[in-house]
Protein backbone atom coordinates (compact mmCIF):
# COMPACT_ATOMS: atom_id res chain seq x y z
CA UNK A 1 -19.00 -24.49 -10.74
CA UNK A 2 -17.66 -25.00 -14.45
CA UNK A 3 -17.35 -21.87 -16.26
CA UNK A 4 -16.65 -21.58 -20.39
CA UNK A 5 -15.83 -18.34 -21.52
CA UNK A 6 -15.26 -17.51 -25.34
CA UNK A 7 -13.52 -14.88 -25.31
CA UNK A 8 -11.50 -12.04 -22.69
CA UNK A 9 -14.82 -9.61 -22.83
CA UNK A 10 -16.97 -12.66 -21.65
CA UNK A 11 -15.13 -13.14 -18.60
CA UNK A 12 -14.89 -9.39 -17.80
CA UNK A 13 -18.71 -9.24 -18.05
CA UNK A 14 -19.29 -12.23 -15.93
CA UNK A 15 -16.74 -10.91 -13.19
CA UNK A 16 -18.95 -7.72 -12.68
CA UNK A 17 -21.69 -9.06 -12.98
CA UNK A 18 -21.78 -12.37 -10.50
CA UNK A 19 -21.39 -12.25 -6.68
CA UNK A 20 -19.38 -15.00 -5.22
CA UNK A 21 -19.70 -15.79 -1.76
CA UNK A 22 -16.53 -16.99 0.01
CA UNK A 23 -16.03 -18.72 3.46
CA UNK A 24 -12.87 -18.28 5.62
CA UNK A 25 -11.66 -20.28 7.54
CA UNK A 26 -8.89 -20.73 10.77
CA UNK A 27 -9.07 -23.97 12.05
CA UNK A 28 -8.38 -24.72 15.12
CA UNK A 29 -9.81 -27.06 17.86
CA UNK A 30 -11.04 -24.72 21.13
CA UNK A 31 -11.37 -21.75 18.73
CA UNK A 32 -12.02 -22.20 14.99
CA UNK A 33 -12.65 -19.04 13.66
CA UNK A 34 -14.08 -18.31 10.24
CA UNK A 35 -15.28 -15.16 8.53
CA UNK A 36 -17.76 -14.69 5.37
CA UNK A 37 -17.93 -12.27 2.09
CA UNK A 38 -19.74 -11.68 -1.07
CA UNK A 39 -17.30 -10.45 -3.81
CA UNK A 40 -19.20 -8.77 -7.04
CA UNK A 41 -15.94 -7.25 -9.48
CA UNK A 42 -13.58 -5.59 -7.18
CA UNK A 43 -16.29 -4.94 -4.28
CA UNK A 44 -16.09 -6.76 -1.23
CA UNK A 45 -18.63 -7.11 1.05
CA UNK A 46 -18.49 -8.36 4.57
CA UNK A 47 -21.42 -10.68 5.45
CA UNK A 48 -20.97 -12.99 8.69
CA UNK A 49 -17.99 -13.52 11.47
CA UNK A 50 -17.51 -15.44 14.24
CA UNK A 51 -15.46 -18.25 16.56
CA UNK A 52 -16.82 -22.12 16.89
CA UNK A 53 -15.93 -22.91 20.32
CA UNK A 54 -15.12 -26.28 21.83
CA UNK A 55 -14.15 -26.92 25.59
CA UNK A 56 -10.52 -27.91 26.09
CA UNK A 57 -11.14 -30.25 28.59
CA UNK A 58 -14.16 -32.47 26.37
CA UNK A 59 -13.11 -35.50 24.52
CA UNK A 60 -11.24 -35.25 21.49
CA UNK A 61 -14.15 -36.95 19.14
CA UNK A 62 -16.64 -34.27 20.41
CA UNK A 63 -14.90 -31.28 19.85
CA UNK A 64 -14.20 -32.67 16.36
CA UNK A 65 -17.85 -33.21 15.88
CA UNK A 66 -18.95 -29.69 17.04
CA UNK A 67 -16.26 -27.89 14.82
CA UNK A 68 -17.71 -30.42 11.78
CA UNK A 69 -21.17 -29.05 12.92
CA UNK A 70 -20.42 -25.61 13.28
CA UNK A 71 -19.11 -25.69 9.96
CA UNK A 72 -21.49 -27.59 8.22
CA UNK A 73 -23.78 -25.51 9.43
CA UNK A 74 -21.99 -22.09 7.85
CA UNK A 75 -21.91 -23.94 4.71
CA UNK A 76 -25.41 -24.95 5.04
CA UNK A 77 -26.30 -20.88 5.51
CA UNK A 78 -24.19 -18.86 3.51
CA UNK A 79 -23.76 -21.63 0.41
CA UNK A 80 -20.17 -20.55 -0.35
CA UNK A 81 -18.94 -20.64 -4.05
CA UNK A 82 -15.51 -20.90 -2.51
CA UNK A 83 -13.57 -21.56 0.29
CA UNK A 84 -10.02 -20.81 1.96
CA UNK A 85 -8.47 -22.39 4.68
CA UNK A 86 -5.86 -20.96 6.38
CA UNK A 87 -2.92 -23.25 6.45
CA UNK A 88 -1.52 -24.30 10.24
């Protein structure tokens, strides 16, 4: 999203007013965990949680391919504005 604001009252109003919905995420192979929020001004809001599993003992491509699932399918739900990725 590309945002032009005119002036510092513009972008106060459009923080208040806008919810942003923001995917977390902590990768990780067996467990990738990744938790979900709507932000509107300061007010947080927690919408969806949760842990992609993979088995440790299945082939690397697969549990590569179920993680890219998994997550392509959060995207696919909640339609983030943003995202974070915790670094590892």
């Amino acid at each position: 999203m590309c945002l032009w604001l005119h002036d510092r009252a513009d972008a106060r109003h459009y923080a208040h007013d806008v919810t942003r919905t923001i995917l977390g995420i902590d990768p990780g192979l067996t467990r990738c965990g990744f938790g979900v929020v709507a932000a509107t001004g300061q007010q947080v809001r927690f919408v969806d949680a949760g842990v992609i599993r993979t088995p440790a003992d299945a082939p690397l491509e697969l549990r590569l391919l179920a993680v890219w699932n998994g997550l392509a399918e959060l995207i696919e739900r909640h339609a983030p504005d943003a995202m974070a990725v915790e670094r590892v």
